[in-house]
Protein backbone atom coordinates (compact mmCIF):
# COMPACT_ATOMS: atom_id res chain seq x y z
CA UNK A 1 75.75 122.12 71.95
CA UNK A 2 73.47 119.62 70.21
CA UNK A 3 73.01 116.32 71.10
CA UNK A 4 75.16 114.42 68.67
CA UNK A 5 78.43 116.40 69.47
CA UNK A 6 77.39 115.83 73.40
CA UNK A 7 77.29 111.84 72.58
CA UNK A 8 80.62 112.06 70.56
CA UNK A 9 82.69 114.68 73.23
CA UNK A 10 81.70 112.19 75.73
CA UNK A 11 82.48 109.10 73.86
CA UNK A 12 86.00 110.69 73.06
CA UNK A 13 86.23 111.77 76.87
CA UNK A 14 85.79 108.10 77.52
CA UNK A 15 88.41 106.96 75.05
CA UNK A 16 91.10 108.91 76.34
CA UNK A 17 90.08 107.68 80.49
CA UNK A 18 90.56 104.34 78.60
CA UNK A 19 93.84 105.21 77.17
CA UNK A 20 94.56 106.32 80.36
CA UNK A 21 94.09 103.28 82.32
CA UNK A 22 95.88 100.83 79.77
CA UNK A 23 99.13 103.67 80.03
CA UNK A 24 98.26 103.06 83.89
CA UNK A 25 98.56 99.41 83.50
CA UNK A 26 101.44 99.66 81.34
CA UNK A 27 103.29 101.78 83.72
CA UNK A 28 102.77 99.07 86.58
CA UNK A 29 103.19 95.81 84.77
CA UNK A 30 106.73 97.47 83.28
CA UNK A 31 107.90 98.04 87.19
CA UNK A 32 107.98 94.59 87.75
CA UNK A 33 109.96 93.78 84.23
CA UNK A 34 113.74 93.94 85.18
CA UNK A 35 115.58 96.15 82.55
CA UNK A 36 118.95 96.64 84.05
CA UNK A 37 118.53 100.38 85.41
CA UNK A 38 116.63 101.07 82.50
CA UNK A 39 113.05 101.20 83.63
CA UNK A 40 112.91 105.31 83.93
CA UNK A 41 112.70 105.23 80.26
CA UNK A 42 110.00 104.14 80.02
CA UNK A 43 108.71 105.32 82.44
CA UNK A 44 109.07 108.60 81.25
CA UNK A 45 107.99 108.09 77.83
CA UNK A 46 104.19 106.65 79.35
CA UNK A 47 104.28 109.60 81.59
CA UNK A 48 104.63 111.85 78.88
CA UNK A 49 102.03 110.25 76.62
CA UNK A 50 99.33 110.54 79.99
CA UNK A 51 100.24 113.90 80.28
CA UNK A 52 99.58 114.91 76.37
CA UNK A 53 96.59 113.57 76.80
CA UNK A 54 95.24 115.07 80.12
CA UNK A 55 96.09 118.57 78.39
CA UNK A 56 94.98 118.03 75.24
CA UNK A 57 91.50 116.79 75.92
CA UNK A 58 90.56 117.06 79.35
CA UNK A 59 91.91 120.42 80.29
CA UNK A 60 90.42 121.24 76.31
CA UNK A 61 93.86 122.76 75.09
CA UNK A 62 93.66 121.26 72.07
CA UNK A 63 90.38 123.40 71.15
CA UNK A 64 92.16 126.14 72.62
CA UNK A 65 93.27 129.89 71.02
CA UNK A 66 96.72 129.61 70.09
CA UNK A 67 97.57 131.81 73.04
CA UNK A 68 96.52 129.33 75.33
CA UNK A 69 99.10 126.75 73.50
CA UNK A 70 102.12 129.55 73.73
CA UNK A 71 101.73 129.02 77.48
CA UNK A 72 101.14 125.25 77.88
CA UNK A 73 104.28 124.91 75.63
CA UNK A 74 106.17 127.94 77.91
CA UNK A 75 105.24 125.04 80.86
CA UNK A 76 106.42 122.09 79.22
CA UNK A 77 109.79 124.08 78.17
CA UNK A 78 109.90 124.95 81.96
CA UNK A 79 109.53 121.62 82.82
CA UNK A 80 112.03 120.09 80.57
CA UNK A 81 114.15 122.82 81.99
CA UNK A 82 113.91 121.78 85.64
CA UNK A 83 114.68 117.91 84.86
CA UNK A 84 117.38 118.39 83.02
CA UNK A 85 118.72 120.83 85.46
CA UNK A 86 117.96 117.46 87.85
CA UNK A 87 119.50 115.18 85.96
CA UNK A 88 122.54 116.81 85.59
CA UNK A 89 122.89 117.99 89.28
CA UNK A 90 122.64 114.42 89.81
CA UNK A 91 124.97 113.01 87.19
CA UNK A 92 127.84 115.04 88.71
CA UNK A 93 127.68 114.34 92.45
CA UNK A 94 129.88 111.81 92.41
CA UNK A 95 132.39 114.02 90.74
CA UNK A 96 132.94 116.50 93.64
CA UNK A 97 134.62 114.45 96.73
CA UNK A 98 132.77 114.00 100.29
CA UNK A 99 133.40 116.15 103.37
CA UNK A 100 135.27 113.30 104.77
CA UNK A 101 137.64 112.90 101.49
CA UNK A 102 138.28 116.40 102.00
CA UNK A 103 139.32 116.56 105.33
CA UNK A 104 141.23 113.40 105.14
CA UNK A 105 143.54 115.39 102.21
CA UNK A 106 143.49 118.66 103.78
CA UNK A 107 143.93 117.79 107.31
CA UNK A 108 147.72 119.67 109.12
CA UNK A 109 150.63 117.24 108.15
CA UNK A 110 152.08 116.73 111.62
CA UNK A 111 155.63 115.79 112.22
CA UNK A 112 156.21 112.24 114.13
CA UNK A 113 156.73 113.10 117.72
CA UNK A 114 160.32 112.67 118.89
CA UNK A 115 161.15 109.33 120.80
CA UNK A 116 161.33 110.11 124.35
CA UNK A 117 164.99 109.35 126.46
CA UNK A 118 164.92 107.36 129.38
């Protein structure tokens, strides 16, 4: 490695820490905006830009074989996989009654006891 494309693939290195930061900022000064149970939008979106760019140049990927980018997309599928496997365990809990609900409908239906003769 010469000494231009040193000065440059630290220069771009630099960039993307940049980028980084202003996402970072981003991220925090959007917590404190109220969207009306909105916000993990996003949230998500930043978090997905930060990540791009942590794989692409700092772990190298996007010099990588193409090998290398079969598995980093196999992770990202996985990953996708797991959240929306979240989402949607959490989407239908209210769906599904509580143990109390349950017992409460379930309970023995007991006849009234007999008034007693004096």
């Amino acid at each position: 490695m010469n000494a231009v494309s040193a000065q440059s693939g630290r220069r771009s290195l630099l960039l993307i820490f940049w980028a980084l930061m202003a996402l970072l900022a981003l991220t925090t000064g959007l917590a404190y905006v109220p969207m009306g149970g909105y916000e993990v939008i996003p949230a998500y979106l930043i978090a997905v830009v930060k990540a791009a760019l942590v794989v692409l140049f700092f772990m190298e990927v996007k010099a990588a074989s193409r090998l290398t980018w079969v598995f980093v997309g196999a992770g990202f599928v996985w990953l996708a996989m797991l959240m929306l496997l979240t989402v949607g365990d959490y989407l239908t809990r209210g769906w599904t009654p509580s143990a109390e609900e349950l017992t409460q409908h379930n309970a023995p239906r007991m006849a009234a006891p007999a008034p007693e003769e004096h």
